[in-house]
C-alpha atoms as a PDB file:
ATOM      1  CA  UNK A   1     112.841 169.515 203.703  1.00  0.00           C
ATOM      2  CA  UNK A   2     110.711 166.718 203.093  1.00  0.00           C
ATOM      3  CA  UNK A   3     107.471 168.623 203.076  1.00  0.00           C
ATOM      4  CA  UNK A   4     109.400 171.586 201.010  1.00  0.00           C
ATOM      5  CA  UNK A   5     110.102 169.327 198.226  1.00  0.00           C
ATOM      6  CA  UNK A   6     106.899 167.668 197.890  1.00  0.00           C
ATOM      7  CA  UNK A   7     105.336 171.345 197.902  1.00  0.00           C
ATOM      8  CA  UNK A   8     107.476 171.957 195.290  1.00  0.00           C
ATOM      9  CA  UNK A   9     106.594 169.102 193.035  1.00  0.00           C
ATOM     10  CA  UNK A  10     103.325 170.012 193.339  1.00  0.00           C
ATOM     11  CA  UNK A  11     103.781 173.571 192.363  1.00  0.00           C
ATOM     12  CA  UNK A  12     105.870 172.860 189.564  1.00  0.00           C
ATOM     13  CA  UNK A  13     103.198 170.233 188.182  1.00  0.00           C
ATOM     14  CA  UNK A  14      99.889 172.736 188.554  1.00  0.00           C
ATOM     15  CA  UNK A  15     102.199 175.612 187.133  1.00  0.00           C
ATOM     16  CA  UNK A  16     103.143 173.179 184.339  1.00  0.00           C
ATOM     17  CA  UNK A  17      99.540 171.997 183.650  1.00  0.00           C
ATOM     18  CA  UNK A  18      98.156 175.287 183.975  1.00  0.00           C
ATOM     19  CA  UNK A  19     101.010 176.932 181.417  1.00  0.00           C
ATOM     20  CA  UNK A  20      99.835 174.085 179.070  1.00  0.00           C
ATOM     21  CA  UNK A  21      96.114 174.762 179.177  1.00  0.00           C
ATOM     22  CA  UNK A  22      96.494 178.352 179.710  1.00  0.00           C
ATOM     23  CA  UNK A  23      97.677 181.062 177.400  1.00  0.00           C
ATOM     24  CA  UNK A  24     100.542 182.279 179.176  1.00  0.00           C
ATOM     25  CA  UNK A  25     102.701 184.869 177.659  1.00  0.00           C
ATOM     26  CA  UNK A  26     106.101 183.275 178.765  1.00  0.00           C
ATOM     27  CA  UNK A  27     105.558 179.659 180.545  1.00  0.00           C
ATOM     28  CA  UNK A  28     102.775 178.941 178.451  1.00  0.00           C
ATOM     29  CA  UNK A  29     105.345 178.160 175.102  1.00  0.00           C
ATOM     30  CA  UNK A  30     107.847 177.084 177.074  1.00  0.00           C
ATOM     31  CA  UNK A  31     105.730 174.423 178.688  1.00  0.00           C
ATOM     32  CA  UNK A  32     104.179 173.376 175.875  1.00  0.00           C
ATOM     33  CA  UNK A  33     107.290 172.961 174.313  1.00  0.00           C
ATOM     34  CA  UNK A  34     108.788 170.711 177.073  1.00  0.00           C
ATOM     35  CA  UNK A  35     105.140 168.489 177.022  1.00  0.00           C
ATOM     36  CA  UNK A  36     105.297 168.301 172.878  1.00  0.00           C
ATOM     37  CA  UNK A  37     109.218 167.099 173.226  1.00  0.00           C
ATOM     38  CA  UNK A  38     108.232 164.314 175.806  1.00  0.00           C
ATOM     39  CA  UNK A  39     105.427 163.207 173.776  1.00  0.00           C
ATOM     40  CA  UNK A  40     107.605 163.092 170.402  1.00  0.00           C
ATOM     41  CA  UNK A  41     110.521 161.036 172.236  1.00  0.00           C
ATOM     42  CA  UNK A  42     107.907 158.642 173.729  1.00  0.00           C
ATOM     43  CA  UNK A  43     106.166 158.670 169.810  1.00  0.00           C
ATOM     44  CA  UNK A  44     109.027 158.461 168.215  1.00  0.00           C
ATOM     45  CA  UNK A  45     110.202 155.539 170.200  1.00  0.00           C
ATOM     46  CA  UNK A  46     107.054 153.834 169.726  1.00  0.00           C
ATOM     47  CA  UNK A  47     106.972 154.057 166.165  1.00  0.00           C
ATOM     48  CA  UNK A  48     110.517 153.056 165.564  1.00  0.00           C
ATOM     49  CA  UNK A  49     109.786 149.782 167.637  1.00  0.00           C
ATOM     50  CA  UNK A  50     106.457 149.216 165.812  1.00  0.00           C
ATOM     51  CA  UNK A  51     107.837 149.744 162.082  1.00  0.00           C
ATOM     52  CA  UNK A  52     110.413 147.281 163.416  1.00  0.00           C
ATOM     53  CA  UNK A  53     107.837 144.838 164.462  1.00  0.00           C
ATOM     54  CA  UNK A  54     105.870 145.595 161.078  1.00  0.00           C
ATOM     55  CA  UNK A  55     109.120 144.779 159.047  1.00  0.00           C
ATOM     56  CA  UNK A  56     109.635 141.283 161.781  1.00  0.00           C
ATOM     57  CA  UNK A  57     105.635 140.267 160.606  1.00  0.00           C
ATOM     58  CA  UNK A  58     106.658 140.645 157.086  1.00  0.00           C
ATOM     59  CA  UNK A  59     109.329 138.506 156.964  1.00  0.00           C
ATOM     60  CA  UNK A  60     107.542 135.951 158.728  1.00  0.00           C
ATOM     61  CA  UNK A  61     104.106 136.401 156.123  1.00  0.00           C
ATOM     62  CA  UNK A  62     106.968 135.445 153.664  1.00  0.00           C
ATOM     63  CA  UNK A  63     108.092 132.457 155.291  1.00  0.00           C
ATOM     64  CA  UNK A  64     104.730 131.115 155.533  1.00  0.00           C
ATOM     65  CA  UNK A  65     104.022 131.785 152.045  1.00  0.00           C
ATOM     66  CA  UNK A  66     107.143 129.630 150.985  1.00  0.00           C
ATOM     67  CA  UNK A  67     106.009 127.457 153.289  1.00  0.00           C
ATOM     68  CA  UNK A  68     102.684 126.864 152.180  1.00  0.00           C
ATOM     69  CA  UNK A  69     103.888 126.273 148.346  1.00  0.00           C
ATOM     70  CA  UNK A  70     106.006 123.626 150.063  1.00  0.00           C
ATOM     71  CA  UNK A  71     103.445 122.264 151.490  1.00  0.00           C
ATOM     72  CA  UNK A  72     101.363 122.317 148.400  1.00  0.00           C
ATOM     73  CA  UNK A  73     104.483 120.126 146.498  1.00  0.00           C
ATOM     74  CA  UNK A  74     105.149 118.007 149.454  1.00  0.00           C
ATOM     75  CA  UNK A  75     101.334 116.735 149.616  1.00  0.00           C
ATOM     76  CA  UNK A  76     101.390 116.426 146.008  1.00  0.00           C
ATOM     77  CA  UNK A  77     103.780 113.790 146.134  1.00  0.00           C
ATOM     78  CA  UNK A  78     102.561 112.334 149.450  1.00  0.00           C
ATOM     79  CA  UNK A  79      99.126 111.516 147.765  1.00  0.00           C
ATOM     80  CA  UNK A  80      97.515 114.151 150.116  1.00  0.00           C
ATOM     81  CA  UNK A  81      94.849 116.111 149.189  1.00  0.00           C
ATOM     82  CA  UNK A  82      94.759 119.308 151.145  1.00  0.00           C
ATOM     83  CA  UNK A  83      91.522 121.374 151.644  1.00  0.00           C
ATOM     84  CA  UNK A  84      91.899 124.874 150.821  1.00  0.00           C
ATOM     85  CA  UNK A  85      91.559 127.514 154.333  1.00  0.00           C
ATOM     86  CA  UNK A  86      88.041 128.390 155.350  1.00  0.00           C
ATOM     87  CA  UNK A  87      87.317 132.262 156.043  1.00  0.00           C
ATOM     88  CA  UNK A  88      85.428 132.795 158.270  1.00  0.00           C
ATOM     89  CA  UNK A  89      82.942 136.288 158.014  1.00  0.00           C
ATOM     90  CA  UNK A  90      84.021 138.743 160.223  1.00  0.00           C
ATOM     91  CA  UNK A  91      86.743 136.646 161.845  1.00  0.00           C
ATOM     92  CA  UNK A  92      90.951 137.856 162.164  1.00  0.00           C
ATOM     93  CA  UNK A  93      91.804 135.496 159.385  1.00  0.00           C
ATOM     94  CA  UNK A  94      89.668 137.052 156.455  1.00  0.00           C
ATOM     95  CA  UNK A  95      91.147 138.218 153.663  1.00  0.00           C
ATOM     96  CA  UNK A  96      89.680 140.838 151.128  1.00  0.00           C
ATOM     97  CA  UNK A  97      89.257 140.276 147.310  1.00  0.00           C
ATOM     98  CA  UNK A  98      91.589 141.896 145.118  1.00  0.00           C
ATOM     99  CA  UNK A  99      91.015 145.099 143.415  1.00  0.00           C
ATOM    100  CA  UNK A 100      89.049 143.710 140.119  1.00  0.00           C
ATOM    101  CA  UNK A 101      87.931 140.281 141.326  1.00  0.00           C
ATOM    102  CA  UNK A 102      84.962 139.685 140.069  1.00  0.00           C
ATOM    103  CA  UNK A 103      82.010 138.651 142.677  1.00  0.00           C
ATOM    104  CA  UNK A 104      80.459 135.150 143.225  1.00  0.00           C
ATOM    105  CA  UNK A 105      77.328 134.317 140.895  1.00  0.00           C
ATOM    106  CA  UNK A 106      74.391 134.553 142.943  1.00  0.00           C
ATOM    107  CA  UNK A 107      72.122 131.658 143.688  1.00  0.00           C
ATOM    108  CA  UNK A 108      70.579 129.929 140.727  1.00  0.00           C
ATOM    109  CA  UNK A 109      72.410 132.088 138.247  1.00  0.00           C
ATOM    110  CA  UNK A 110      74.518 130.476 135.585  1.00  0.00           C
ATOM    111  CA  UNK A 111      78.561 130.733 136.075  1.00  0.00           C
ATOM    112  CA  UNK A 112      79.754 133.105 134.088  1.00  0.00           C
ATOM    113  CA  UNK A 113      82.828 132.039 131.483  1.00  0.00           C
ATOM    114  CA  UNK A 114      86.370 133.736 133.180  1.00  0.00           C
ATOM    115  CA  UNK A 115      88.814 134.417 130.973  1.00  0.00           C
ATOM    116  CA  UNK A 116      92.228 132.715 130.869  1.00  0.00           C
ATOM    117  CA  UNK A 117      94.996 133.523 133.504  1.00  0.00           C
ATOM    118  CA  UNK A 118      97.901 132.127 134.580  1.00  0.00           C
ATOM    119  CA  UNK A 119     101.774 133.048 135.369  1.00  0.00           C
ATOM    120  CA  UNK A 120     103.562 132.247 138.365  1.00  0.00           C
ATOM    121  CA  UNK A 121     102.609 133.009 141.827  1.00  0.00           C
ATOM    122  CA  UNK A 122     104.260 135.556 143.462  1.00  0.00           C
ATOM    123  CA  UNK A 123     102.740 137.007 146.466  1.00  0.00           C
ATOM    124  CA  UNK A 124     102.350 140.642 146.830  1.00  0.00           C
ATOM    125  CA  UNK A 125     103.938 142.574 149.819  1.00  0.00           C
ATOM    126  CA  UNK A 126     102.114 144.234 153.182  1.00  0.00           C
ATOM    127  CA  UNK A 127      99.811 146.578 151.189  1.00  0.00           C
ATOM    128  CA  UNK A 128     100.360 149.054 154.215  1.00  0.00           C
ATOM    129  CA  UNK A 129     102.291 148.400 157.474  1.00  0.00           C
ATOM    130  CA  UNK A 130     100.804 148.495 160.570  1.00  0.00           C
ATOM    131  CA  UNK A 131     100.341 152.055 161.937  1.00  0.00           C
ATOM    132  CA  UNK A 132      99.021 151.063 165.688  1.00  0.00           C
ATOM    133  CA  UNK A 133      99.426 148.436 167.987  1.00  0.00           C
ATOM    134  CA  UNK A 134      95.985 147.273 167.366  1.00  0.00           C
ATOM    135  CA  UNK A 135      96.608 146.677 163.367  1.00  0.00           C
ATOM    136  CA  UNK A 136      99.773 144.780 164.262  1.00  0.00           C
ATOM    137  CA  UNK A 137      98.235 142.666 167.001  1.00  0.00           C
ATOM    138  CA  UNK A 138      95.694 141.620 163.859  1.00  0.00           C
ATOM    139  CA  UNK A 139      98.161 140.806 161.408  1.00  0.00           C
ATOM    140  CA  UNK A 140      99.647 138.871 164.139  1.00  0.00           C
ATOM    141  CA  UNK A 141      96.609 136.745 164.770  1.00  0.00           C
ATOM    142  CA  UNK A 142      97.070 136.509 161.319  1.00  0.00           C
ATOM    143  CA  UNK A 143     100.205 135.083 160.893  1.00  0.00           C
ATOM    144  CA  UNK A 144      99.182 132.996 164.261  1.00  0.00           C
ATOM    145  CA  UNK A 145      96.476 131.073 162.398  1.00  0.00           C
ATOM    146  CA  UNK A 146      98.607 130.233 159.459  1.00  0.00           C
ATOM    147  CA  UNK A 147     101.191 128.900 160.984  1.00  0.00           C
ATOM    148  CA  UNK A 148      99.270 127.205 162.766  1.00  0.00           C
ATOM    149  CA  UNK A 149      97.112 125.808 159.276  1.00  0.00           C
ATOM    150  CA  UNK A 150     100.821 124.865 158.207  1.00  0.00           C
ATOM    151  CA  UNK A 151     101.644 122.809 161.149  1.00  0.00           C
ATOM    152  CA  UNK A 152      98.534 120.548 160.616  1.00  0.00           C
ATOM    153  CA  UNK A 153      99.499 120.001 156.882  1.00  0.00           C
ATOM    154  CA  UNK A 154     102.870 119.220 157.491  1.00  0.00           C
ATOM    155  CA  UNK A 155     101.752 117.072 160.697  1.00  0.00           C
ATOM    156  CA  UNK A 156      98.782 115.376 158.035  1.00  0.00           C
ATOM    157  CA  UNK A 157     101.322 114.754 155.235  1.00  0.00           C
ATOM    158  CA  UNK A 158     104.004 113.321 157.716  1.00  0.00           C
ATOM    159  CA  UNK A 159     101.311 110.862 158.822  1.00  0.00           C
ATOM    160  CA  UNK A 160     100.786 109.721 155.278  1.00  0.00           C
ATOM    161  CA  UNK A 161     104.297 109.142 154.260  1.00  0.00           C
ATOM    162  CA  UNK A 162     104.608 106.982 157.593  1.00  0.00           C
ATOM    163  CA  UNK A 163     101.309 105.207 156.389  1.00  0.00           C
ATOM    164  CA  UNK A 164     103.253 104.251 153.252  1.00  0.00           C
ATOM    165  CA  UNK A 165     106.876 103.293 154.528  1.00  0.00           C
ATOM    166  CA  UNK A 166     105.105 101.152 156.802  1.00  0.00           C
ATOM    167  CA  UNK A 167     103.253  99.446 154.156  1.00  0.00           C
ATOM    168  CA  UNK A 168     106.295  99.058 152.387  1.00  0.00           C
ATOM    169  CA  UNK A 169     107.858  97.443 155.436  1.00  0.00           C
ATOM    170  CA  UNK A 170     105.027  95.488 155.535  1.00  0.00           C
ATOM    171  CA  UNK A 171     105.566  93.936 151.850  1.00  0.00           C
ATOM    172  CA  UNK A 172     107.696  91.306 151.495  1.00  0.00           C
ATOM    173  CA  UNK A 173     110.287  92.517 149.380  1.00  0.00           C
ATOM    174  CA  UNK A 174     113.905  91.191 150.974  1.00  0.00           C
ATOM    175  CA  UNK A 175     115.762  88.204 150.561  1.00  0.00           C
ATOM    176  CA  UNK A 176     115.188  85.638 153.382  1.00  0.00           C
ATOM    177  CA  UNK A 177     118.568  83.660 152.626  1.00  0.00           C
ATOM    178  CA  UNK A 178     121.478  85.422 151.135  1.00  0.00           C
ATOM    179  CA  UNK A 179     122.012  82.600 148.223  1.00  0.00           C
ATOM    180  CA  UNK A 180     121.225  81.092 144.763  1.00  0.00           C
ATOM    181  CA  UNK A 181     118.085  80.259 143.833  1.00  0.00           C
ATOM    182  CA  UNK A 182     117.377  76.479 143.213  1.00  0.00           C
ATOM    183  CA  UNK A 183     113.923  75.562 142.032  1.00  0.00           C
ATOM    184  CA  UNK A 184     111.748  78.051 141.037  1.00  0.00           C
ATOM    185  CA  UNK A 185     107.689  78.908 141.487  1.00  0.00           C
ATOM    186  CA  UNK A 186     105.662  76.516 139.486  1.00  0.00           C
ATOM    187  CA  UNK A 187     105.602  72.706 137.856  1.00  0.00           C
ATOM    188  CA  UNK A 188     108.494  70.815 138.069  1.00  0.00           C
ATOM    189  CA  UNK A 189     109.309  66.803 138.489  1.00  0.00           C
ATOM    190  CA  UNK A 190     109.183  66.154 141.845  1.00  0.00           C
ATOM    191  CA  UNK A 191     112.077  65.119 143.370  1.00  0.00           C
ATOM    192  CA  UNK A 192     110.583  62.081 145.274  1.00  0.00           C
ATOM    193  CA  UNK A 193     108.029  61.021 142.666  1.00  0.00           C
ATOM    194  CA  UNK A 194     109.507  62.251 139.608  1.00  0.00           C
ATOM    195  CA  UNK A 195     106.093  63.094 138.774  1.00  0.00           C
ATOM    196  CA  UNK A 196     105.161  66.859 137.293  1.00  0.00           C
ATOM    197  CA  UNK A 197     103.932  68.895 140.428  1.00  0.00           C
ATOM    198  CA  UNK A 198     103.006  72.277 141.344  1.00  0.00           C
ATOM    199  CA  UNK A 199     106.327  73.759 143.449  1.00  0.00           C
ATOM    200  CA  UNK A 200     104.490  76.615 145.299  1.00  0.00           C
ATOM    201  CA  UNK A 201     107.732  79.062 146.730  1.00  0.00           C
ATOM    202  CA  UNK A 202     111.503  79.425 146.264  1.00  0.00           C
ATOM    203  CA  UNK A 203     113.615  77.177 147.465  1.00  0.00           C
ATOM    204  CA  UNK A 204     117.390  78.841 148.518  1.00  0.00           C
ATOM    205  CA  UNK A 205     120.156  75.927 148.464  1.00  0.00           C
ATOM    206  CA  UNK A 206     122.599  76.943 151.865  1.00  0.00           C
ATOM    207  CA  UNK A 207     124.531  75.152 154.723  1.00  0.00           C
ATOM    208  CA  UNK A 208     122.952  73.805 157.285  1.00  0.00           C
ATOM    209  CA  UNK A 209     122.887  76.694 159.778  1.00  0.00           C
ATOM    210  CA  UNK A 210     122.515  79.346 157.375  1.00  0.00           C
ATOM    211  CA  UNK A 211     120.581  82.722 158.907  1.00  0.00           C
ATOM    212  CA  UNK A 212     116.954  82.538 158.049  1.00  0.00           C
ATOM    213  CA  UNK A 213     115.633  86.526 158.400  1.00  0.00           C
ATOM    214  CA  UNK A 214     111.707  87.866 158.017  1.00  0.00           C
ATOM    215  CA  UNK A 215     111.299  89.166 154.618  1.00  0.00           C
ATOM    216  CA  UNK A 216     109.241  91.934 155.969  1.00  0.00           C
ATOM    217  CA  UNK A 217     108.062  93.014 159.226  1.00  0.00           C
ATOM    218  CA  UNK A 218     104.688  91.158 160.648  1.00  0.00           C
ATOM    219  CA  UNK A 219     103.243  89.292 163.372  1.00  0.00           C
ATOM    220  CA  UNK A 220     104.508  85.133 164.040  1.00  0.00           C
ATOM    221  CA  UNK A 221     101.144  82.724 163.732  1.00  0.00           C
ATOM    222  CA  UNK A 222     102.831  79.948 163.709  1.00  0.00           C
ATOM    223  CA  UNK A 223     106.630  78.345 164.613  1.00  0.00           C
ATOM    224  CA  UNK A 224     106.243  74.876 165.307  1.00  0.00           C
ATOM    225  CA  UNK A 225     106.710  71.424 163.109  1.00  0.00           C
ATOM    226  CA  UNK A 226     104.522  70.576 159.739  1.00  0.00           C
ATOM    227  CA  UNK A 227     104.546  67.394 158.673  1.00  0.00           C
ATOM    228  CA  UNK A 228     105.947  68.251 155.264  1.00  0.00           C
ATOM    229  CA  UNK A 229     107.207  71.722 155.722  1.00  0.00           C
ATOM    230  CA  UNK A 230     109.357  70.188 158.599  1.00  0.00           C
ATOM    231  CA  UNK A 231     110.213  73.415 161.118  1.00  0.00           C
ATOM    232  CA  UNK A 232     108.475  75.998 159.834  1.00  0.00           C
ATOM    233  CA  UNK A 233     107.806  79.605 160.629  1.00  0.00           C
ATOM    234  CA  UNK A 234     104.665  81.397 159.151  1.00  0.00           C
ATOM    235  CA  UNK A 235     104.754  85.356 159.478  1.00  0.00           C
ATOM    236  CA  UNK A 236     101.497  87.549 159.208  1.00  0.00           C
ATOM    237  CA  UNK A 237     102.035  90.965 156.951  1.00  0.00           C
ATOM    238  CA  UNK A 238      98.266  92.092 157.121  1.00  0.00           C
ATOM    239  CA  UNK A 239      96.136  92.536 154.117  1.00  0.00           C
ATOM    240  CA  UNK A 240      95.785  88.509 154.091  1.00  0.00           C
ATOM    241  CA  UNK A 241      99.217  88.719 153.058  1.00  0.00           C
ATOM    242  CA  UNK A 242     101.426  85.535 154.927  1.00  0.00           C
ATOM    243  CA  UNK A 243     104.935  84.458 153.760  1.00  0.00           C
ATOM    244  CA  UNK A 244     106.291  80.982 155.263  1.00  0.00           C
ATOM    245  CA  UNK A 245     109.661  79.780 155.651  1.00  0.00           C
ATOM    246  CA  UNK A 246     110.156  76.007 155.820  1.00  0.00           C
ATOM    247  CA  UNK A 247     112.612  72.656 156.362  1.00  0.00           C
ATOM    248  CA  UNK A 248     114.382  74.856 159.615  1.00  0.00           C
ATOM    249  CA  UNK A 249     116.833  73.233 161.743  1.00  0.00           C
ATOM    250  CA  UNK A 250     116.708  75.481 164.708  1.00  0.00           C
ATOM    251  CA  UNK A 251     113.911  78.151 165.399  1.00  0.00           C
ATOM    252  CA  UNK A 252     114.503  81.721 166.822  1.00  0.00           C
ATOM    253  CA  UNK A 253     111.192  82.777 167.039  1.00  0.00           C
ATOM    254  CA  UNK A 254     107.791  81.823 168.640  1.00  0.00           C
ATOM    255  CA  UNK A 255     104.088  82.022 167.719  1.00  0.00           C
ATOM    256  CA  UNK A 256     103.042  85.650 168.814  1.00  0.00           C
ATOM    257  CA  UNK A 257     106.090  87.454 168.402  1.00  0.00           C
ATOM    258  CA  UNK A 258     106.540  90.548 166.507  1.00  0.00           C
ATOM    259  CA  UNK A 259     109.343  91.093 164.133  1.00  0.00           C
ATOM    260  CA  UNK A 260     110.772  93.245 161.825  1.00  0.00           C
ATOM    261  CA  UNK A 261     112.089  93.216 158.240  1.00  0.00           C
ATOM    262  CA  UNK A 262     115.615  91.302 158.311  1.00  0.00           C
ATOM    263  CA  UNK A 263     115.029  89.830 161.959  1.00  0.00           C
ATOM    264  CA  UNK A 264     116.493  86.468 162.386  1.00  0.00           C
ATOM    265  CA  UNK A 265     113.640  84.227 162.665  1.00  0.00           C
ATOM    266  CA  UNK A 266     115.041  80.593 161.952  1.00  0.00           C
ATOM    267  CA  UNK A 267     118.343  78.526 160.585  1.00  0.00           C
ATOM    268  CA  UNK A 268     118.260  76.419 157.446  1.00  0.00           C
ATOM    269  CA  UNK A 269     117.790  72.906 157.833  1.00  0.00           C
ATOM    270  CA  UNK A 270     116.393  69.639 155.628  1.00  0.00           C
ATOM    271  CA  UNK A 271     113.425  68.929 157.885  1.00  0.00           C
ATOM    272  CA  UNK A 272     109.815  67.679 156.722  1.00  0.00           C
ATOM    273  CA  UNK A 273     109.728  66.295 152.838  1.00  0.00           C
ATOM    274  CA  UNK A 274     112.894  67.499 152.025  1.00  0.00           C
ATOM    275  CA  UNK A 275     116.234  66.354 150.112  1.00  0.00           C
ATOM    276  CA  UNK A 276     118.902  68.060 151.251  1.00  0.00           C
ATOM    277  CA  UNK A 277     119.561  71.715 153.371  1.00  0.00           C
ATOM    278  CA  UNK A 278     117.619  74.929 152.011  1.00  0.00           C
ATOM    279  CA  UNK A 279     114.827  76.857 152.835  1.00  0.00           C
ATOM    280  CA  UNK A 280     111.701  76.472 151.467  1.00  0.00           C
ATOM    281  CA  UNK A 281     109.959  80.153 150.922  1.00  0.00           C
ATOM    282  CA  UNK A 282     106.243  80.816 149.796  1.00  0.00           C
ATOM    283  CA  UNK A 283     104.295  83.776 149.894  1.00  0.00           C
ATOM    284  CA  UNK A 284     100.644  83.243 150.244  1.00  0.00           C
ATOM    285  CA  UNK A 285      97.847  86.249 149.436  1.00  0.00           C
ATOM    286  CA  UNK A 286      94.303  85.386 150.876  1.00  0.00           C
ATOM    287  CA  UNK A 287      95.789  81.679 151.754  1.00  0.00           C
ATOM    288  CA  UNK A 288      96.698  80.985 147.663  1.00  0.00           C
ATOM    289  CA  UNK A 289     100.483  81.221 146.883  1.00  0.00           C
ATOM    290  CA  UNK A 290     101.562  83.327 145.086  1.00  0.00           C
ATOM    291  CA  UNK A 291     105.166  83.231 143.368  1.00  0.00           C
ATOM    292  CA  UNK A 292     107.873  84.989 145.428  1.00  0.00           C
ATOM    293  CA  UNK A 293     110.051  86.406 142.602  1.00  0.00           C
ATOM    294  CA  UNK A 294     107.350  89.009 142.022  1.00  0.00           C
ATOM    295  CA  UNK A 295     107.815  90.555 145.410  1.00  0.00           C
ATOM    296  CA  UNK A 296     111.586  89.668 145.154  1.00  0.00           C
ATOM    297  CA  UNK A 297     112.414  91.065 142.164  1.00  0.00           C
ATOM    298  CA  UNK A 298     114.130  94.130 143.287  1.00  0.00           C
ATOM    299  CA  UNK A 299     115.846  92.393 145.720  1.00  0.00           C
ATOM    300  CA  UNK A 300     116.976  89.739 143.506  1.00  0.00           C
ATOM    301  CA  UNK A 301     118.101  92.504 140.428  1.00  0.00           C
ATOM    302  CA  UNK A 302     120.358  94.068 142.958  1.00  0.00           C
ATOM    303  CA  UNK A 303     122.209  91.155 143.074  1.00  0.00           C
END
C-alpha cells in the first residue's frame, strides 16, 4: 500500500506537470487552472501582508518625521547645534531631489540668486508603496538609519542639558542659613576697631547650632580652624569658583569630601574674630571675593 501510494503521487505530479506544459484537450485547463489558483492564494496572501507592512513603514516614516522637528526645537533650546544627515552616493539612505529642484552650481561658477520660498513643512507621503520584498527591505534600512540619526540627537542634546543643570548645581545660588541678613558685602565700621573696613561676605545672625548647608554642590579643600575665620569650611565649585563658610561651632564635613547642594556641612558658631553666633559667608572667584547677594539673589527674592 505503501509503494501504491507513493506510485501514485508520482503519477499524479508528472500527469499534473505534463497537463501544465502540455496542450491537453481536457487536463491541460483543468490543471492549469488548479496551478494558477495556488499561485493567486499564495500571491494574494503575500501581497495583503506586504501592503500591510507598506502601510506599518509609513506610519513609522511619520513618526520619525515628527520626531525629527522635535528634535530640531528641542536642540534649539538646548544650545545644540545639529549637523544636517550626510548622503552618502549610492548608499540605502539617499534620497532623490524633488521634481523641479534646481541642480548644484558647478565648480567655480557663481551661485545663482533662488527665489523666495517658504510655508510650513509638511512632509509628503510614500510616493509609491513598496511592491516587493526587496523595495520594502530598502525603505526599511531606511527608516533603520533614521531612527537611528534620531537616537544620537536626542542622546547629544540630553548630554547638553545635563552639562547645564550641572553647572547650575555647581553655582552657588542657595541660602546657606535659613535667616536674616545682618551685615552686608562691602565697607562698614568694624565692629572691633570701629574703623571703616572692607566686610568681604554675608554674615546670617542664628542660634548657636543653627544648620550650616553647601550652597552648591563641590569638592571640600579645606575644614579645619583659621585664625580669624574661626571653624571654617571652604567648598570648591570649579571654574576658580570657592564659597567659604566661617565662625562654625561644630563641623560635619572633612577636607576631601564631596557634597551636594543643601548638604549639611557645619553648625553656626562665634569662633575666630567674631562677636556673637552667625555665619560668616563669602564667595570668592579666582581667589577675589566677590559679593554673595549676586549669586543669592533669587534665593533671597523668594523669600
Amino acid at each position: 500500500m505503501l509503494l501504491l501510494g507513493l506510485l501514485g503521487a508520482v503519477l499524479y505530479h508528472h500527469v499534473l506537470l505534463r497537463a501544465v506544459h502540455g496542450d491537453w484537450p481536457v487536463l491541460g485547463p483543468v490543471a492549469r487552472l488548479l496551478v494558477q489558483d495556488a499561485a493567486g492564494g499564495s500571491d494574494r496572501y503575500l501581497r495583503e501582508n506586504l501592503d500591510a507592512m507598506a502601510r506599518r513603514a509609513g506610519e513609522l516614516q511619520a513618526n520619525l518625521v515628527r520626531l525629527e522637528a522635535l528634535g530640531e526645537r528641542v536642540s534649539g533650546l538646548a544650545g545644540v547645534q545639529v549637523p544636517p544627515a550626510t548622503v552618502q552616493e549610492g548608499g540605502p539612505g539617499k534620497r532623490a531631489a524633488p521634481a523641479g529642484a534646481a541642480s548644484p552650481p558647478a565648480a567655480g561658477s557663481a551661485p545663482a540668486a533662488r527665489p523666495g520660498a517658504g510655508g510650513p513643512y509638511l512632509p509628503a507621503p510614500l510616493s509609491a508603496a513598496p511592491r516587493t520584498p526587496q523595495e520594502l527591505d530598502r525603505l526599511l534600512e531606511q527608516l533603520d538609519e533614521q531612527a537611528a540619526r534620531q537616537a544620537d540627537v536626542f542622546t547629544l542634546i540630553e548630554s547638553k542639558l545635563f552639562e547645564k543643570r550641572l553647572a547650575e548645581l555647581m553655582v552657588p545660588s542657595s541660602l546657606p542659613v535659613q535667616g536674616p541678613i545682618g551685615s552686608g558685602f562691602g565697607f562698614r565700621s568694624d565692629p572691633f576697631t570701629g574703623r571703616q573696613a572692607l566686610h568681604t561676605g554675608l554674615d546670617f545672625p542664628a542660634d548657636v547650632g543653627t544648620p550650616i548647608v553647601a550652597a552648591a554642590g563641590g569638592v571640600v579643600i579645606h575644614a579645619g580652624l583659621h585664625p580669624q575665620y574661626g571653624q571654617m569650611v571652604e567648598v570648591d565649585h570649579g571654574n576658580g569658583l570657592v564659597t567659604r563658610y566661617a565662625h562654625a561651632s561644630r563641623l560635619r564635613v572633612k577636607a576631601g569630601d564631596l557634597v551636594r547642594r543643601g548638604q549639611l556641612i557645619a553648625e553656626v558658631g562665634s569662633t575666630g574674630r567674631s562677636t556673637g553666633p552667625h555665619l560668616h559667608f563669602e564667595v570668592l572667584v579666582q581667589g577675589v571675593q566677590q559679593d554673595p547677594g549676586r549669586f543669592l539673589e533669587r534665593a533671597l527674592a523668594r523669600r
